[in-house]
N, C-alpha and C. Protein backbone atom coordinates (compact mmCIF):
# COMPACT_ATOMS: atom_id res chain seq x y z
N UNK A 1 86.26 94.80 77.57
CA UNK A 1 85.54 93.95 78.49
C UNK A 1 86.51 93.01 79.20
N UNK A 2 87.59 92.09 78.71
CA UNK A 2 88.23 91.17 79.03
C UNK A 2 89.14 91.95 80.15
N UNK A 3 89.52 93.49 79.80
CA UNK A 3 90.39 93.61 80.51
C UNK A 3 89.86 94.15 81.83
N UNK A 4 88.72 94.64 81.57
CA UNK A 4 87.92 95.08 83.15
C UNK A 4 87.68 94.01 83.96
N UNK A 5 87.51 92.73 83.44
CA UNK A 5 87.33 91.27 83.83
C UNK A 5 88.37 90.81 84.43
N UNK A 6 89.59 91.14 83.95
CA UNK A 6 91.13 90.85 84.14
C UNK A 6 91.30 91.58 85.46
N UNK A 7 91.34 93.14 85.40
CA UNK A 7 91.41 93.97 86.39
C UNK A 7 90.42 93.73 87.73
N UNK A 8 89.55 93.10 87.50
CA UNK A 8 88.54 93.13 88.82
C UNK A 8 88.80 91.80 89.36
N UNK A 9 89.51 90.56 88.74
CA UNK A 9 89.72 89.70 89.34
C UNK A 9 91.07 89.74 90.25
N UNK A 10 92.10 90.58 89.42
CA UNK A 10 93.59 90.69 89.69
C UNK A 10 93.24 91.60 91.52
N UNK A 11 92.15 92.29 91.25
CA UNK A 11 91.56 93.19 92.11
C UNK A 11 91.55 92.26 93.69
N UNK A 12 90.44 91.61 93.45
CA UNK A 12 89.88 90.47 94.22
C UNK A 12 90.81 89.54 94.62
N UNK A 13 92.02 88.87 93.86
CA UNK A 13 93.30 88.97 94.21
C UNK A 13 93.82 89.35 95.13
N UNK A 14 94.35 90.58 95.19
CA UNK A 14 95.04 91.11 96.25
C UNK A 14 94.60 91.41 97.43
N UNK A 15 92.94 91.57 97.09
CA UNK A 15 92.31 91.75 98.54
C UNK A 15 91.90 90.26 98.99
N UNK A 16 92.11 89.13 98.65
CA UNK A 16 91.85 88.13 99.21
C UNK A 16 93.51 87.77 99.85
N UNK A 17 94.33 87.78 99.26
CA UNK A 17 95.69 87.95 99.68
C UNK A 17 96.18 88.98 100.80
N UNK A 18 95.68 89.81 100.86
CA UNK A 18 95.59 91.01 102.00
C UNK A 18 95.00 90.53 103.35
N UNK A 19 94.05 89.91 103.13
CA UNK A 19 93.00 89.45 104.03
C UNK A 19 93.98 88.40 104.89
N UNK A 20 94.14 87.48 104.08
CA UNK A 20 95.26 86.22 104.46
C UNK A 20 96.64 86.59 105.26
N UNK A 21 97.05 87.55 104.68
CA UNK A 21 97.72 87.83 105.20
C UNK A 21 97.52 88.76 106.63
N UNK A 22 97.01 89.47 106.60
CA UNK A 22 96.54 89.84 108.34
C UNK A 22 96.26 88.88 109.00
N UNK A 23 95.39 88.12 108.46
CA UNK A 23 95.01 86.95 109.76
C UNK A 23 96.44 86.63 110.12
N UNK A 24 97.36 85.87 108.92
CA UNK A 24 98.62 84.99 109.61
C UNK A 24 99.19 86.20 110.27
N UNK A 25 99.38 87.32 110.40
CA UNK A 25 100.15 87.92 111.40
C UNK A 25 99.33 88.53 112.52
N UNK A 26 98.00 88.46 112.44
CA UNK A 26 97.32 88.15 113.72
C UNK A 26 97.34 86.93 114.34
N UNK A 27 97.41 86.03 114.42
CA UNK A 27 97.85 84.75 114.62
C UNK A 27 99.11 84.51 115.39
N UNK A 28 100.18 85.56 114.19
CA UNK A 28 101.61 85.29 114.91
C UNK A 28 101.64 86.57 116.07
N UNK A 29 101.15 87.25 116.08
CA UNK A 29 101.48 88.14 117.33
C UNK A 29 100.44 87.64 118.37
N UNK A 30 99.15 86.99 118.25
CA UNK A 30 98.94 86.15 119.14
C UNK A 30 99.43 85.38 119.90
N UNK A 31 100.83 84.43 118.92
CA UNK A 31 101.62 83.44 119.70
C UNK A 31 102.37 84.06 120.56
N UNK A 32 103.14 85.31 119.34
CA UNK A 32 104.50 86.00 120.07
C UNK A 32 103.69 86.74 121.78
N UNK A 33 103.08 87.21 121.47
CA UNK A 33 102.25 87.62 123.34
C UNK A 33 102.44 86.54 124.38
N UNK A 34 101.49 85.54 123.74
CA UNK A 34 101.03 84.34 124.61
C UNK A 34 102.56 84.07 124.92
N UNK A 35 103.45 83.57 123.97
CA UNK A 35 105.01 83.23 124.59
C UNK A 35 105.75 84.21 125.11
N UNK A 36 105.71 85.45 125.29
CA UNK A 36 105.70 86.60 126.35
C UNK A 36 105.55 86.48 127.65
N UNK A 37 104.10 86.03 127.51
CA UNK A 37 103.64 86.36 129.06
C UNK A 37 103.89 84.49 129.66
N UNK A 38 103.98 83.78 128.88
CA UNK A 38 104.46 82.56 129.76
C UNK A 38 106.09 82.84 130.04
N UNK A 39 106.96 83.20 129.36
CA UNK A 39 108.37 83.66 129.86
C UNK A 39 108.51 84.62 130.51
N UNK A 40 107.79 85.72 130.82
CA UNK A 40 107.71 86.48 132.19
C UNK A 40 107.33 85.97 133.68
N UNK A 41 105.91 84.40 133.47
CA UNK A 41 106.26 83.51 134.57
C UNK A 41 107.21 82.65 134.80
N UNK A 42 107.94 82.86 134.23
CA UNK A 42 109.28 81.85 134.57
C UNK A 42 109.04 80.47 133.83
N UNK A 43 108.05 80.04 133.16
CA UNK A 43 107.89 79.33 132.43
C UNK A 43 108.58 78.70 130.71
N UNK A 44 109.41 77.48 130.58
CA UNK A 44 110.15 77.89 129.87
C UNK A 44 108.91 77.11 128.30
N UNK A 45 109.35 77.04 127.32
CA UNK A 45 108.22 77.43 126.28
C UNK A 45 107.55 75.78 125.93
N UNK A 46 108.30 74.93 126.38
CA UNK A 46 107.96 73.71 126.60
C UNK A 46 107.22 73.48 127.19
N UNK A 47 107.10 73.46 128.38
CA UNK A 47 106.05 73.90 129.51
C UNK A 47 104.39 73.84 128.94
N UNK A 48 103.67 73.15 129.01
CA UNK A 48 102.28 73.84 128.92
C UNK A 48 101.63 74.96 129.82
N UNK A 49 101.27 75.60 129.37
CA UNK A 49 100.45 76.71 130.51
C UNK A 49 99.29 76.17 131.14
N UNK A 50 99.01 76.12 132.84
CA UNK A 50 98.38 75.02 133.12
C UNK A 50 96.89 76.11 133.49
């Protein structure tokens, strides 16, 4: 019992960690785009995009 308990949490674990982790690299390729397409307008990253 303890260890199916063990295993389904360790489980839940990694898929909550999985999860987390996509978002932050959805997030970061969000930025990396967005700072893309403002340095293709000649815009340097300081700049707000108006």
């Amino acid at each position: 019992m303890a260890d199916n308990y063990l295993e389904e949490k360790y489980d839940q674990f990694l898929k909550r960690k999985d999860e987390e982790h996509r978002a932050k690299c959805k997030v970061w390729k969000k930025r990396l785009d967005d700072y893309r397409k403002r340095m293709e307008a000649g815009k340097t990253p300081a700049e707000k995009p108006e």
